[in-house]
Protein backbone atom coordinates (compact mmCIF):
# COMPACT_ATOMS: atom_id res chain seq x y z
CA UNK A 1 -10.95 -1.81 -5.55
CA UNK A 2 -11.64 1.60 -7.28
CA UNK A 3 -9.17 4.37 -6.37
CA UNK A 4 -10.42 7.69 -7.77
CA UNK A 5 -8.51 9.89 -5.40
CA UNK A 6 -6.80 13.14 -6.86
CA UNK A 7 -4.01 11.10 -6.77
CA UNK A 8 -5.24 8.61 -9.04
CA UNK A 9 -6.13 11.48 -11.60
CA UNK A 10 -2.61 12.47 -11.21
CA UNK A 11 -1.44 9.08 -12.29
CA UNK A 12 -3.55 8.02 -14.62
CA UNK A 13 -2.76 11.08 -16.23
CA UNK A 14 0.83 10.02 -16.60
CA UNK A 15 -0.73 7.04 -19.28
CA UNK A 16 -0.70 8.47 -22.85
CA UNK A 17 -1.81 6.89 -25.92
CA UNK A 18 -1.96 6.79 -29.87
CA UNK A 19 -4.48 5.54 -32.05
CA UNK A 20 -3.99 1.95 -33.16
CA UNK A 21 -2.66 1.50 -36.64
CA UNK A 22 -3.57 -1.95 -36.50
CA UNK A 23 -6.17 -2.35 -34.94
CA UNK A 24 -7.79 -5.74 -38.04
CA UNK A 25 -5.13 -7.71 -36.13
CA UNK A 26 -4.87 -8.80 -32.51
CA UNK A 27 -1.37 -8.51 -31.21
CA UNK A 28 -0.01 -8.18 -27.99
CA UNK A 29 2.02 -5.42 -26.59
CA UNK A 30 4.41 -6.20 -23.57
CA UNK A 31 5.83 -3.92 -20.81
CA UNK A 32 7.51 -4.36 -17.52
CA UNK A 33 9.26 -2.51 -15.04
CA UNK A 34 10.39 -1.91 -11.45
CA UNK A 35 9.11 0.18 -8.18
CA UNK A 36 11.21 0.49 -4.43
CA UNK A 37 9.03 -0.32 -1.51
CA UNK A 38 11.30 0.80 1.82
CA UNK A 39 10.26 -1.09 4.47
CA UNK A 40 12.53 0.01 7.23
CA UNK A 41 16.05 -0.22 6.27
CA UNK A 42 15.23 -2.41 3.26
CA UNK A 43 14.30 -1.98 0.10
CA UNK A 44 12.11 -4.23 -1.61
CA UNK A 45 11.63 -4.14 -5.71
CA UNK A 46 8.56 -5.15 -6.98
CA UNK A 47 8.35 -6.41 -10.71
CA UNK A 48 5.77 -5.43 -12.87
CA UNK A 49 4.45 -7.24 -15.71
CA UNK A 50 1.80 -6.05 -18.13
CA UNK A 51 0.18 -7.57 -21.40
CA UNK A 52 -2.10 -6.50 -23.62
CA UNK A 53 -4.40 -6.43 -26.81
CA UNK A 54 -4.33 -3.07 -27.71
CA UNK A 55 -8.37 -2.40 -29.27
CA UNK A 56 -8.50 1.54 -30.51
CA UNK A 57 -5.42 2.96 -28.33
CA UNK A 58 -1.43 1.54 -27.92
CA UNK A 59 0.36 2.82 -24.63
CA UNK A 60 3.04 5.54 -25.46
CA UNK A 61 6.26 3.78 -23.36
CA UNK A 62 8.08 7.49 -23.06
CA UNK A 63 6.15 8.44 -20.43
CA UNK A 64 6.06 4.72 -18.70
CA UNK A 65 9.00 5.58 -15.75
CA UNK A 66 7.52 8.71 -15.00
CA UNK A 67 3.75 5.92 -14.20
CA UNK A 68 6.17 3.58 -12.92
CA UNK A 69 7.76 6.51 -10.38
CA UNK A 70 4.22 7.34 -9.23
CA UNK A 71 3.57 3.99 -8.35
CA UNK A 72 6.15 3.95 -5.55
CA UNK A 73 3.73 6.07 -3.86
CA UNK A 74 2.02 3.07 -3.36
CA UNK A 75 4.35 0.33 -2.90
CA UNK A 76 3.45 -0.15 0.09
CA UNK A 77 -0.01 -1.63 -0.60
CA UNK A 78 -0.47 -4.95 -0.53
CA UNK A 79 0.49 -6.50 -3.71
CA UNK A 80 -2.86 -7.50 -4.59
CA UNK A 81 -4.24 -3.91 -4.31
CA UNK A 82 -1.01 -2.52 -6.21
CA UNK A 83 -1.64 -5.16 -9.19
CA UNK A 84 -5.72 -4.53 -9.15
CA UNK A 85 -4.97 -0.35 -9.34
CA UNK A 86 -2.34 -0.73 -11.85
CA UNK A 87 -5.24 -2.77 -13.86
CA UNK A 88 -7.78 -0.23 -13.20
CA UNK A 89 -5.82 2.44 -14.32
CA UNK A 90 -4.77 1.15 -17.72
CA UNK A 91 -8.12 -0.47 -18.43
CA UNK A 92 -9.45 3.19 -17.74
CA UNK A 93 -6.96 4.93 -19.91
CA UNK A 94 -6.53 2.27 -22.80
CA UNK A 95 -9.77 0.34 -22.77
CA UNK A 96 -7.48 -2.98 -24.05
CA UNK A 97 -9.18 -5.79 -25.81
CA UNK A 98 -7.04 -8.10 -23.44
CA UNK A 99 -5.16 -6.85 -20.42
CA UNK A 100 -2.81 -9.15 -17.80
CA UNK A 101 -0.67 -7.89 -14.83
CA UNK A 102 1.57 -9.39 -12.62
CA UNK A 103 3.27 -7.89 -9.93
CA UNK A 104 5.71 -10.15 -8.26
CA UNK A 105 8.29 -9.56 -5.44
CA UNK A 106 10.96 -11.72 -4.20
CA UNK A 107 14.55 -11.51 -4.63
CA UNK A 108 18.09 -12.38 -2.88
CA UNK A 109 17.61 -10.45 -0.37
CA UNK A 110 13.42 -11.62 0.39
CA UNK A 111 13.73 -14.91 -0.62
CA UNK A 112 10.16 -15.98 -0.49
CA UNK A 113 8.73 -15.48 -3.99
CA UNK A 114 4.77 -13.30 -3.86
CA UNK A 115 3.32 -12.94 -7.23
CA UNK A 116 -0.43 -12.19 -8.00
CA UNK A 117 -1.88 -11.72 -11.43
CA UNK A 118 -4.84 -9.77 -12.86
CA UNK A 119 -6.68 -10.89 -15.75
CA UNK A 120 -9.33 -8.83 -17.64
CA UNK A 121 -11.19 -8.62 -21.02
CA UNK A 122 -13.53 -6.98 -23.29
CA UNK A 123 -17.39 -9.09 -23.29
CA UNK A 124 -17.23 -10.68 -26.63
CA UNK A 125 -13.42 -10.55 -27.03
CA UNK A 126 -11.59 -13.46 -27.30
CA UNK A 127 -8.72 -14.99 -29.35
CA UNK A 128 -8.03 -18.08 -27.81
CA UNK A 129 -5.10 -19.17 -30.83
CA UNK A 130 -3.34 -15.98 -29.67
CA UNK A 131 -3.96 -16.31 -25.86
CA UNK A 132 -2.68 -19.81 -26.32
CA UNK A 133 0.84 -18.55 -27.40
CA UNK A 134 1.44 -16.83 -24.83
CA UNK A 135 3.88 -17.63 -22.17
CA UNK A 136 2.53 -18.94 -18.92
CA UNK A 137 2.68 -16.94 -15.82
């Protein structure tokens, strides 16, 4: 599932960080957002949905539409490959205690609902009283 084209240097480049100010605590840090995928005359959004344990580095959001824009590139991937780079890449640039992605599309105009989720951890980690809180996909 890698993808370490020049591309994917380009993008993961777009991912900035700063250094965890709390990083005695588990918390989770929540994101989402959109990309177009033209098929044709149509144009699809796909929703993005990423949580995450931050460990020594917390995702800077000002530079998140700019990511988010790049993505389009690939929209057209299947969903499963779009959630697993979006993964790769922020497990590469953030190195996240606890990471989860969902991309799901589906909307008035496609009304049969895809979604497909990602899941990945540090060995060792685990906070199962947090994980527990959390809303289910």
């Amino acid at each position: 599932m890698s993808e370490s084209s020049p591309n994917s240097v380009e993008r993961r480049n777009l991912i900035s960080a700063h250094a965890n100010t709390s990083m005695a605590v588990d918390f989770v840090t929540t994101f989402s957002g959109q990309i177009s995928h033209s098929n044709g005359p149509e144009i699809a959004t796909i929703k993005i949905d990423v949580r995450y344990v931050p460990d020594k580095l917390v995702m800077d959001m000002t530079p998140l539409p700019d990511y988010l824009m790049r993505l389009n590139d690939l929209a057209h991937y299947p969903l499963e490959k779009l959630a697993g780079v979006i993964l790769e890449d922020l497990s590469n640039e953030l190195v996240p205690r606890w990471l989860h992605v969902t991309a799901a599309i589906g909307d008035s105009a496609n009304p049969i609902c895809h979604s497909v989720s990602f899941e990945d951890r540090q060995p060792n980690w685990d906070n199962p009283t947090l994980l527990a809180r959390l809303t289910s996909i």
